[in-house]
Structures are given as structure tokens and as C-alpha cells.
Protein backbone atom coordinates (compact mmCIF):
# COMPACT_ATOMS: atom_id res chain seq x y z
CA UNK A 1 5.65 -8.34 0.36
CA UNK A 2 5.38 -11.63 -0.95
CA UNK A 3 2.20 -12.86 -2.86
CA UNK A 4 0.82 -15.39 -0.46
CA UNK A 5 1.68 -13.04 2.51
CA UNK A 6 -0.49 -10.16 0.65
CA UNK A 7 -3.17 -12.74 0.28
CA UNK A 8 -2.75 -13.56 4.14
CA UNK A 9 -3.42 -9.61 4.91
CA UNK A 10 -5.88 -9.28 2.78
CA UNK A 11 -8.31 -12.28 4.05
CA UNK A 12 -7.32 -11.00 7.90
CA UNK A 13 -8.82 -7.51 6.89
CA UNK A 14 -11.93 -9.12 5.34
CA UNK A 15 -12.51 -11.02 7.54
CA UNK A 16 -11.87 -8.46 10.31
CA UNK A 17 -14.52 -5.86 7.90
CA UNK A 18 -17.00 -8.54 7.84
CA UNK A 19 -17.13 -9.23 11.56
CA UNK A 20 -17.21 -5.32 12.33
CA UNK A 21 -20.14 -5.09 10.45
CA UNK A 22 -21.83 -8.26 11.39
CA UNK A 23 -20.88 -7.97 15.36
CA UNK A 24 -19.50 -4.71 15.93
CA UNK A 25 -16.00 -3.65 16.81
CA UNK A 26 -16.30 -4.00 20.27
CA UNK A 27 -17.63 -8.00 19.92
CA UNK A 28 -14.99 -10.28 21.37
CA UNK A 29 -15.00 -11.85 18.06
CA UNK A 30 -14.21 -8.58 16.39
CA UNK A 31 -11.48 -8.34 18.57
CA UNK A 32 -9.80 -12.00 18.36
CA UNK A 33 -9.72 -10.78 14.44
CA UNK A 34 -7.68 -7.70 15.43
CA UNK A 35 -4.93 -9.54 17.80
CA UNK A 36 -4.57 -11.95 15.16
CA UNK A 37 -4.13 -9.07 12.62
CA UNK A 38 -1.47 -7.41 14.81
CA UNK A 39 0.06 -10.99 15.23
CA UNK A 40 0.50 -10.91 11.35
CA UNK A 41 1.88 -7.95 11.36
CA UNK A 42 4.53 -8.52 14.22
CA UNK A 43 5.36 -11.51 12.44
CA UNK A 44 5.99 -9.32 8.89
CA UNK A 45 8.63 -7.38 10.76
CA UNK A 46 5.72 -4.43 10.89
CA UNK A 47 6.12 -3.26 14.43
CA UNK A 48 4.02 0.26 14.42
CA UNK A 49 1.37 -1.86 12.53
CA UNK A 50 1.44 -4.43 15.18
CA UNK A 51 1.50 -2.30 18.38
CA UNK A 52 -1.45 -0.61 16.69
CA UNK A 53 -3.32 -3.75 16.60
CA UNK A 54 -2.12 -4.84 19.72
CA UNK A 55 -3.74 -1.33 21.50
CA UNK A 56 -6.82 -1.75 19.96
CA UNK A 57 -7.97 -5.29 21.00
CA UNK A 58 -6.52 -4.31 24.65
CA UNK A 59 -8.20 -1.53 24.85
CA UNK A 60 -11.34 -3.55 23.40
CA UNK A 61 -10.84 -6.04 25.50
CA UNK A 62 -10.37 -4.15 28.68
CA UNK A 63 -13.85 -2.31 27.91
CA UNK A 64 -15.81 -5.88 27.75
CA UNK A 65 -14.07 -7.55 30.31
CA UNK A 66 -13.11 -4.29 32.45
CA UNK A 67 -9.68 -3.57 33.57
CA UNK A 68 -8.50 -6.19 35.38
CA UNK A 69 -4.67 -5.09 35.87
CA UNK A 70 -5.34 -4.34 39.71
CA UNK A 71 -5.99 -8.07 40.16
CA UNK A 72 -2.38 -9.29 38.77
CA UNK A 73 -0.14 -10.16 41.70
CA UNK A 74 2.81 -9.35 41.19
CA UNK A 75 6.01 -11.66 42.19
């Protein structure tokens, strides 16, 4: 991986570390961090990484907003 894209990572898991401890994992904060983590990661060609990611801020997500899939109409 390229220098400035290990430098990318690296500030995305800080930051994500820092607002963890500050908010809690479950903060929608938290959670913006971890899409935008698994965005990076999609982006780097690092799928498993990225679905990872993905789950955990929709399953975060879902749990502070609630499941809302029943309310999507379908065309």
C-alpha cells in the first residue's frame, strides 16, 4: 500500500479509536467513522475489509434508528 494511502488508514482508525472512546461505538458519530472506514477500504480494492465495515455501521445504525426495512416500498 502506498505511503499516503497508509497514512489515510491510519488517521480513519484514530480517529474511529478516539470517537469509540469519547462517544461509544454505538454513537452515530462512531458510526459515520466506520462507513467511511469501509468506504476506504472498498475503494483500496479490500472487499472483506469493506463488507465488514459496511455490517457494522448497518447493524449500528439499525439499533439507533431501528429497522426500518419494512417501510421501503418496493417498485
Amino acid at each position: 500500500m502506498p505511503r499516503q494511502m497508509q497514512e489515510a488508514k491510519e488517521m480513519y482508525v484514530r480517529a474511529l479509536q478516539g470517537k469509540e472512546e469519547a462517544w461509544g461505538s454505538k454513537h452515530t458519530s462512531t458510526l459515520d467513522t466506520v462507513n467511511n472506514l469501509a468506504i476506504f477500504y472498498k475503494n483500496q480494492g479490500r472487499i472483506q475489509e469493506a463488507e465488514d465495515m459496511f455490517m457494522r455501521a448497518l447493524g449500528g445504525y439499525q439499533n439507533v434508528e431501528g429497522d426500518h426495512s419494512a417501510d421501503i416500498e418496493y417498485l
